[in-house]
N, C-alpha and C. Protein backbone atom coordinates (compact mmCIF):
# COMPACT_ATOMS: atom_id res chain seq x y z
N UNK A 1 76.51 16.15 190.25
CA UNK A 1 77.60 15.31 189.84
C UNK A 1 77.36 14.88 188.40
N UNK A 2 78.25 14.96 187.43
CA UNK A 2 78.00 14.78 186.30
C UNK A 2 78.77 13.38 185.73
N UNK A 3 78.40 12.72 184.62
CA UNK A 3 78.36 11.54 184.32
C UNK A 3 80.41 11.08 184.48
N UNK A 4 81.13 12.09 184.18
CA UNK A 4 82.51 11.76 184.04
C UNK A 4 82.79 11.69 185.33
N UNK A 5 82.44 12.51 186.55
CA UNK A 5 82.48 12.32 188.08
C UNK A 5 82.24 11.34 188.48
N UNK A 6 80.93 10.34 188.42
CA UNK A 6 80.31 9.43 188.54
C UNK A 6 81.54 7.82 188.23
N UNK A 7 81.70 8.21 186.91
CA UNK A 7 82.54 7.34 186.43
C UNK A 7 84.20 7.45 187.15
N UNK A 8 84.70 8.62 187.60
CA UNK A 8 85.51 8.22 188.26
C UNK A 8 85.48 7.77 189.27
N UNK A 9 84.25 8.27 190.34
CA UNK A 9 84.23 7.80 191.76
C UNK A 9 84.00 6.29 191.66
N UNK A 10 82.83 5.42 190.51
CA UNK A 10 83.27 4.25 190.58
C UNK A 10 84.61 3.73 190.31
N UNK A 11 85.39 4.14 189.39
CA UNK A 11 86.66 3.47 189.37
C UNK A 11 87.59 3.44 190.95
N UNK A 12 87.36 4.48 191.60
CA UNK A 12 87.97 4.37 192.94
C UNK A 12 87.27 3.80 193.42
N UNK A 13 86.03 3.41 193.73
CA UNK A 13 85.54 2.36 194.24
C UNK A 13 85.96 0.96 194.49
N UNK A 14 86.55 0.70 192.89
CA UNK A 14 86.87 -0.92 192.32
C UNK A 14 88.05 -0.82 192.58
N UNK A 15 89.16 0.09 192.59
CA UNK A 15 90.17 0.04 193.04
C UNK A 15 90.53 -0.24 194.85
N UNK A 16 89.90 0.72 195.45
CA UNK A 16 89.98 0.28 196.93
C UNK A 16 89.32 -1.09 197.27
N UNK A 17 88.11 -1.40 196.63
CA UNK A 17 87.18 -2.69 196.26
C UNK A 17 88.23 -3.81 196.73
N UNK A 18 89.21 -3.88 195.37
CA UNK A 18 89.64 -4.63 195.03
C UNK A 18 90.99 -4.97 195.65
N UNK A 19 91.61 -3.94 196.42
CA UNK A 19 93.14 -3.77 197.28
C UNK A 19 92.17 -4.49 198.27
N UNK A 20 91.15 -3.92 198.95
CA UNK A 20 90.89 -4.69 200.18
C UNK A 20 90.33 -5.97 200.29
N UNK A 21 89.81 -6.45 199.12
CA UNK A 21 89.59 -8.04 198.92
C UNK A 21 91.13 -8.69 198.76
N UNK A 22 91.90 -8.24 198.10
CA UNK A 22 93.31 -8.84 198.21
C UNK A 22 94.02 -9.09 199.70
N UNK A 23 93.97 -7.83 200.45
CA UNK A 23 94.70 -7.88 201.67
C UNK A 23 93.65 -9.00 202.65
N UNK A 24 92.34 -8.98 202.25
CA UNK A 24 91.52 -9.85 203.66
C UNK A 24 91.76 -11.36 202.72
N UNK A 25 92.03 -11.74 201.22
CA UNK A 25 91.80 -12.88 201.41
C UNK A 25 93.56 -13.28 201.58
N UNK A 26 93.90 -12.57 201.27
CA UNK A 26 95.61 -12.55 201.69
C UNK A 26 96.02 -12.67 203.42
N UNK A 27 95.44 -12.24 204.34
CA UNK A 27 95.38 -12.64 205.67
C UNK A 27 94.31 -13.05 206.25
N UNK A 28 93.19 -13.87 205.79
CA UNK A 28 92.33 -14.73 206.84
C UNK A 28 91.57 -14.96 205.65
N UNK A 29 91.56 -15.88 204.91
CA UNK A 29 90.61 -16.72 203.72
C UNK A 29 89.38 -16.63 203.64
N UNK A 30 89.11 -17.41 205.32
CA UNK A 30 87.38 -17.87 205.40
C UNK A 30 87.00 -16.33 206.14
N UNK A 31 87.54 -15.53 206.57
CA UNK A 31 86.56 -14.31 206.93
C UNK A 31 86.99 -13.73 205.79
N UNK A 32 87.69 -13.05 204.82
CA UNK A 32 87.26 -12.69 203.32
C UNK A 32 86.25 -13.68 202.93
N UNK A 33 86.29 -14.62 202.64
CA UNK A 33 84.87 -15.16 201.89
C UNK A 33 83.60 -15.18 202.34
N UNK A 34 84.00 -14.65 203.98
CA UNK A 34 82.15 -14.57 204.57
C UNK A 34 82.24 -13.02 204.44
N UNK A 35 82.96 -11.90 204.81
CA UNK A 35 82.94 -10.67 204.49
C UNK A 35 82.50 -10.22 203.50
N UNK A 36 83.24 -10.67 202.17
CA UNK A 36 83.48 -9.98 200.73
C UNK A 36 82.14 -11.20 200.55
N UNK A 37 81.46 -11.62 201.05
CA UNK A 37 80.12 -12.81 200.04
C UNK A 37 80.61 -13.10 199.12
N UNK A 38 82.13 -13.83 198.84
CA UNK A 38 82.53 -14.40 197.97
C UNK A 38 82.90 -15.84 197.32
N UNK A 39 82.38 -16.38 196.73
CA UNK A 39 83.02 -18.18 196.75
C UNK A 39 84.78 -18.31 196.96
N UNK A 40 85.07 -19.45 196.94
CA UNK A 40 86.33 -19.80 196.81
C UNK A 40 86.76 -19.95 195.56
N UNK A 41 86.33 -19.95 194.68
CA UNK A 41 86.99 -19.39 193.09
C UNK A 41 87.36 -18.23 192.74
N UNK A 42 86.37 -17.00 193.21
CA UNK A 42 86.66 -15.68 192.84
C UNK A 42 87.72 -15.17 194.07
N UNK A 43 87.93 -15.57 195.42
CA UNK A 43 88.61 -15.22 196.20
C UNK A 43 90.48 -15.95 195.14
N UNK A 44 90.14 -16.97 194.74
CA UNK A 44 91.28 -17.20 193.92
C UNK A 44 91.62 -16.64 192.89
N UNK A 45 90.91 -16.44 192.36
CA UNK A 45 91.21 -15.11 191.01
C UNK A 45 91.45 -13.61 191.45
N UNK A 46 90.95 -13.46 192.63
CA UNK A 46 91.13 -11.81 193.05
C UNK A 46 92.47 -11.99 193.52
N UNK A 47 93.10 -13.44 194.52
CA UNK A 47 94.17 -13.79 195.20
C UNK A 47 95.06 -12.90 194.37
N UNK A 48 94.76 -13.92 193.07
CA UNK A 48 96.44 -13.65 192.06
C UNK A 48 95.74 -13.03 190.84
N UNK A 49 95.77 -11.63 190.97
CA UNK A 49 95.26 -10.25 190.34
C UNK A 49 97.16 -9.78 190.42
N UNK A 50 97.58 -9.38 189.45
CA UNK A 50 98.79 -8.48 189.52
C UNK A 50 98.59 -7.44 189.54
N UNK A 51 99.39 -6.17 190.16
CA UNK A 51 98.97 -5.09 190.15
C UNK A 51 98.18 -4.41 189.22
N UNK A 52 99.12 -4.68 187.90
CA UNK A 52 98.71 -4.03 186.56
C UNK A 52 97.12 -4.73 185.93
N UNK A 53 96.47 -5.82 186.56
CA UNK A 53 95.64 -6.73 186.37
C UNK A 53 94.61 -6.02 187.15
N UNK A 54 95.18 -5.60 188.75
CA UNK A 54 93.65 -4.90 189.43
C UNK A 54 93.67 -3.52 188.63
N UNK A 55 94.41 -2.60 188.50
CA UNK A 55 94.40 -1.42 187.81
C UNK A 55 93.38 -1.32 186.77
N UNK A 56 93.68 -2.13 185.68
CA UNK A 56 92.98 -3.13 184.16
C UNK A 56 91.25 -3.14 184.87
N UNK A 57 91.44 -4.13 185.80
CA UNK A 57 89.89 -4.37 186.31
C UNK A 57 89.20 -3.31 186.86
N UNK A 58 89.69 -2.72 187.74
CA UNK A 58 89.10 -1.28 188.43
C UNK A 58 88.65 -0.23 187.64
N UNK A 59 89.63 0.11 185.97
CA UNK A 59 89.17 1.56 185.31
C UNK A 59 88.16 0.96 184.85
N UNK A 60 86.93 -0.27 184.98
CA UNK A 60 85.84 -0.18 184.00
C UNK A 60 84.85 0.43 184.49
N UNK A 61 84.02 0.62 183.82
CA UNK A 61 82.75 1.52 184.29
C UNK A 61 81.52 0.97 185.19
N UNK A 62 81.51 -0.18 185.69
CA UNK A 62 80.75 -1.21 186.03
C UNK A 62 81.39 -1.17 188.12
N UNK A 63 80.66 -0.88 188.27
CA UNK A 63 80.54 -1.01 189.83
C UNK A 63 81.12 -2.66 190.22
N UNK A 64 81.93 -3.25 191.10
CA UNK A 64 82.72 -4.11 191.13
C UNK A 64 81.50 -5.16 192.45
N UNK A 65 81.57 -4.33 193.52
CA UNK A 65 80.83 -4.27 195.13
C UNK A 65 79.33 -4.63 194.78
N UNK A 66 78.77 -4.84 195.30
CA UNK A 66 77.74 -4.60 195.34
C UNK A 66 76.65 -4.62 196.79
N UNK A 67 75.55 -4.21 196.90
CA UNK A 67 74.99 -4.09 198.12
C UNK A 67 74.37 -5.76 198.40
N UNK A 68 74.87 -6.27 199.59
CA UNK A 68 74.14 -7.70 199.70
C UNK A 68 73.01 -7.86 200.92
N UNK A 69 72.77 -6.69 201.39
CA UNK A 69 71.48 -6.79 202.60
C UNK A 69 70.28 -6.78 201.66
N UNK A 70 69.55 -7.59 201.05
CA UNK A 70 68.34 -7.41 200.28
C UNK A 70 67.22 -7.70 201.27
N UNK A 71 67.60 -7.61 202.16
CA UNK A 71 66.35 -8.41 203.01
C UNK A 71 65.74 -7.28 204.57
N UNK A 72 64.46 -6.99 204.09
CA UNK A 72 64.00 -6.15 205.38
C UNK A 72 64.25 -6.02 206.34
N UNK A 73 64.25 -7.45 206.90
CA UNK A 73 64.60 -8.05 208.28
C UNK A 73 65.92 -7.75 208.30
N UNK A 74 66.93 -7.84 207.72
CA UNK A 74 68.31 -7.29 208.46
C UNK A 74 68.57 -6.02 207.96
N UNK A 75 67.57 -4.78 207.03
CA UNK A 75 67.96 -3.74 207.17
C UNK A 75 67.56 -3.28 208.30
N UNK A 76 66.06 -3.50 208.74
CA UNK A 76 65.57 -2.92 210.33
C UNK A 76 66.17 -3.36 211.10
N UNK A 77 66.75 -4.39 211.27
CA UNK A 77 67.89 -4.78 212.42
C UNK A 77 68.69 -3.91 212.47
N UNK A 78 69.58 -3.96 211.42
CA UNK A 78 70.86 -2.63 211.04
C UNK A 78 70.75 -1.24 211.37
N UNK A 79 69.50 -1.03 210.76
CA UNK A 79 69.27 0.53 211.00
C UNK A 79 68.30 0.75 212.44
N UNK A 80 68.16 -0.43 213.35
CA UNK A 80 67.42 0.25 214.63
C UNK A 80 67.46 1.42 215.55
N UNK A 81 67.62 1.93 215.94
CA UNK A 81 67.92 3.07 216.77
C UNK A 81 67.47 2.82 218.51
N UNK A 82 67.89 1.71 218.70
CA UNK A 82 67.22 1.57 219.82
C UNK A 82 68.76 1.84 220.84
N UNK A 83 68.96 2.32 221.45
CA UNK A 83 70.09 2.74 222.20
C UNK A 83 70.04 1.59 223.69
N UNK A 84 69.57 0.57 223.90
CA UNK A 84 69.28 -0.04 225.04
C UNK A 84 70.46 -1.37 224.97
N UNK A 85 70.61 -2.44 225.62
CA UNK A 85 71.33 -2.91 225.94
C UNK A 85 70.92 -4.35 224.66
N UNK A 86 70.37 -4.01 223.89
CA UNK A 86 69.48 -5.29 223.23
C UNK A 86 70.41 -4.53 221.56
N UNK A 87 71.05 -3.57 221.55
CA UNK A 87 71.51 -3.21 220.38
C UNK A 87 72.79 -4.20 219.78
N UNK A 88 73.13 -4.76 220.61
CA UNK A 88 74.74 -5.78 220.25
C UNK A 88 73.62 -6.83 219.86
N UNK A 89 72.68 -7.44 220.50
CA UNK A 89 72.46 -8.36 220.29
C UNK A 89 71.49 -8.42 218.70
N UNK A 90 70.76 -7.29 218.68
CA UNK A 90 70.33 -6.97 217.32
C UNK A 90 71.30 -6.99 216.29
N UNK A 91 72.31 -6.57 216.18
CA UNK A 91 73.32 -6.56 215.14
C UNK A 91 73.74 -8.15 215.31
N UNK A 92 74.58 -8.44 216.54
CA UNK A 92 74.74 -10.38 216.08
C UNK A 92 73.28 -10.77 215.41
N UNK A 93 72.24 -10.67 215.65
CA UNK A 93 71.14 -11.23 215.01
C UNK A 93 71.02 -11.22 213.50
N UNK A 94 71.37 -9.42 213.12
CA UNK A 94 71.78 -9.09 211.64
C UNK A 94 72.73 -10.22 211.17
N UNK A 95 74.06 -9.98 212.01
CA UNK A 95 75.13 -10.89 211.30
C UNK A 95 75.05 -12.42 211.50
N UNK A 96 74.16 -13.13 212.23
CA UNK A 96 73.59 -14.44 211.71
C UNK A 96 73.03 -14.34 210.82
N UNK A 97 72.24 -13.75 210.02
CA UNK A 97 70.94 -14.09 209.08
C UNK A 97 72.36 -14.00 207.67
N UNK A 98 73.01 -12.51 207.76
CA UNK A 98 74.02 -12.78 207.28
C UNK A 98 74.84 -13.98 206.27
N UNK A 99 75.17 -14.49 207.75
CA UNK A 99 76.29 -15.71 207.61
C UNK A 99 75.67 -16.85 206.84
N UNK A 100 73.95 -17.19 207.80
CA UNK A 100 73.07 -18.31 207.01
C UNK A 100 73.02 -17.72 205.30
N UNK A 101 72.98 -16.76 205.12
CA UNK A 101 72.94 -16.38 203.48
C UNK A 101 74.26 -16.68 202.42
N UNK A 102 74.96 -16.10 203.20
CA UNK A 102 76.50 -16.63 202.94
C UNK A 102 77.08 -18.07 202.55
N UNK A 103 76.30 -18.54 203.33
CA UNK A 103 76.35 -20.41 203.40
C UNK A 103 75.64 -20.80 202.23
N UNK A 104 74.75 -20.33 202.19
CA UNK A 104 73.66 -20.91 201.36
C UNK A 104 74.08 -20.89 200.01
N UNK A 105 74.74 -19.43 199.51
CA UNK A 105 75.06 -18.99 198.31
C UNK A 105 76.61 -19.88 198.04
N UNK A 106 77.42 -20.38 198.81
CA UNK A 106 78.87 -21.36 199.02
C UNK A 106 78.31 -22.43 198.34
C-alpha cells in the first residue's frame, strides 16, 4: 500500500468516523459519549458539523478515531478465546473497566 492509498483510506475513515458520531450523538447522547470516549463539548461540536464542515474535517491526513483499549487487562479479556459460558461475562468485565475509564476521563 503506498503512501497516497494510505491517505485515502484514512480520509474514509474520518468520514464514516464522523457520520457515525453524528447519528449516535444525534439519537442517544450519553451512549455516544460512553461509546465514541467523548466529553460533552466535542459531542457538541461534532452535533453541529454541517455537511460541508464534516467533508472539510475528514479530507485531512490525520487519523480522527483513535484506539482507546491501552490497557492489558481488557485486551486479554477481549481477545480470550475461551468458548465456555464465562465468555459474556468476560466481555461485561471488559466493558466495566471500560466505562470506569470513561468516567474518569468526563
Amino acid at each position: 500500500m503506498n503512501a497516497d492509498q494510505i491517505l485515502m483510506e484514512i480520509r474514509e475513515v474520518n468520514l464514516s468516523y464522523l457520520m457515525l458520531a453524528q447519528s449516535l450523538i444525534r439519537s442517544d447522547r450519553e451512549q455516544a459519549l460512553y461509546r465514541l470516549g467523548i466529553s460533552e463539548q466535542a459531542a457538541e461540536r461534532l452535533a453541529s458539523l454541517s455537511p460541508a464542515q464534516v467533508l472539510k474535517v475528514a479530507s485531512g491526513n490525520t487519523l480522527l478515531c483513535r484506539m482507546r483499549i491501552d490497557d492489558d487487562l481488557v485486551w486479554s479479556l477481549l481477545t480470550s478465546h475461551s468458548k465456555s459460558a464465562n465468555d459474556s461475562v468476560t466481555r461485561l468485565h471488559a466493558n466495566i473497566l471500560m466505562a470506569g475509564r470513561h468516567q474518569e476521563a468526563a
